[in-house]
Protein backbone atom coordinates (compact mmCIF):
# COMPACT_ATOMS: atom_id res chain seq x y z
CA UNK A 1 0.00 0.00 0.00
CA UNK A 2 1.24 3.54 -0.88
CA UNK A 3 1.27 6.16 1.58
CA UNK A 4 1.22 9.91 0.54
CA UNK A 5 2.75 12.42 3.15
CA UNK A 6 2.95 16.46 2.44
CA UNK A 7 6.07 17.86 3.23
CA UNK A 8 6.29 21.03 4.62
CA UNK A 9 8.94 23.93 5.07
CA UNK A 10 10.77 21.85 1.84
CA UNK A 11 10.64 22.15 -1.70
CA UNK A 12 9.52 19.02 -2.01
CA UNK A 13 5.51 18.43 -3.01
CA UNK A 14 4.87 15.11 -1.93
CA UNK A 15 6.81 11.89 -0.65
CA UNK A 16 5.31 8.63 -1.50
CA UNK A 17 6.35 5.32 0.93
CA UNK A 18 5.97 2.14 0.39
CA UNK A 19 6.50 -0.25 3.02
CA UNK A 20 6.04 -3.90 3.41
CA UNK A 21 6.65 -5.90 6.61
CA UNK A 22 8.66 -3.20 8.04
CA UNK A 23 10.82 -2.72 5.34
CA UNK A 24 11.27 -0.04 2.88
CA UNK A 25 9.83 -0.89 -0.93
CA UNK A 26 9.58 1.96 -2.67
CA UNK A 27 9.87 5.86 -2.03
CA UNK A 28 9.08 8.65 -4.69
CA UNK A 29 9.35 12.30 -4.15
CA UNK A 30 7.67 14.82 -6.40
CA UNK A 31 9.12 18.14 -6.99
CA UNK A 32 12.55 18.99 -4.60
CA UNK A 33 16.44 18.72 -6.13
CA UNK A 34 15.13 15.13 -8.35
CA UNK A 35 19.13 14.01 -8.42
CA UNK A 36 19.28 14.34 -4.84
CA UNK A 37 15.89 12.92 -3.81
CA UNK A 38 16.38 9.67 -6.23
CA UNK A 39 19.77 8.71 -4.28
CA UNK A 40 18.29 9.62 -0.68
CA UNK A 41 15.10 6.88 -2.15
CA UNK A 42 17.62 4.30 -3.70
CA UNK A 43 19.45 4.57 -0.43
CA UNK A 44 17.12 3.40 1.92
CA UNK A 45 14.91 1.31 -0.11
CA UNK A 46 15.25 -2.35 1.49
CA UNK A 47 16.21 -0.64 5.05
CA UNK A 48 14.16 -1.08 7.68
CA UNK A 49 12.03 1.84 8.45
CA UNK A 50 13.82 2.38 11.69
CA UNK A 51 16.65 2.23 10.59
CA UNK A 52 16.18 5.04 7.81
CA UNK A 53 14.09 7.05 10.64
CA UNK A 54 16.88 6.87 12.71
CA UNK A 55 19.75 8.20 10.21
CA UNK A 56 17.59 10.70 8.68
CA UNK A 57 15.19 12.63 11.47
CA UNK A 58 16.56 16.07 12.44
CA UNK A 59 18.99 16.60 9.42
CA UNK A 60 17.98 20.41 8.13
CA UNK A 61 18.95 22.42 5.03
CA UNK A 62 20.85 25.48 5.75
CA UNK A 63 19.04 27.58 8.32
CA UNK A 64 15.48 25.49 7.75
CA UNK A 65 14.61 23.60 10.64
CA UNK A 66 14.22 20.65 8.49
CA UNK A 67 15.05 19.19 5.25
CA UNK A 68 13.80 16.40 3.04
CA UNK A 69 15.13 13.23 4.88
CA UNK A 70 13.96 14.99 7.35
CA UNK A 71 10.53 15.07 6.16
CA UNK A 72 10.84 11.24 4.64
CA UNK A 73 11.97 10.12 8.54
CA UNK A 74 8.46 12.25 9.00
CA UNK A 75 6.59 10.22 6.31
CA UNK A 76 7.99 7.42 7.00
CA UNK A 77 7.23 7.98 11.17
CA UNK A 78 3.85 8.44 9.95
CA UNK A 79 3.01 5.07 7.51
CA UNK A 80 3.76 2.93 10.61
């Protein structure tokens, strides 16, 4: 099943997760810096969604108070 979070404070548009017995399947972002997005995705696809919650929550861009592994730890925090 595909879950659909909103980012906010990101330029990001919309973070899809898909996760299957605890694991990560799939993750798409729309809109954001695509080259960057795709690696954070291909990264953690097949991680467990701790896992990926626990490397990426509270990483920020510049002076943002949050960024968009940020908001995927977020989406992801969420789809459990």
């Amino acid at each position: 099943m595909t879950y659909h979070y909103t980012p906010r404070g990101v330029c990001s548009r919309d973070i899809a997760v898909d996760v299957e017995d605890g694991t990560i399947r799939r993750i798409e972002f729309r809109g954001g810096c695509h080259g960057n997005l795709q690696g954070i995705s291909r990264l953690v696809e097949g991680m467990p969604v701790e896992e990926a919650i626990r490397r990426l929550e509270g990483i920020r861009c510049g002076g943002k108070p949050t960024s968009c592994p940020d908001q995927l730890a977020k989406a992801l925090r969420e789809s459990l």
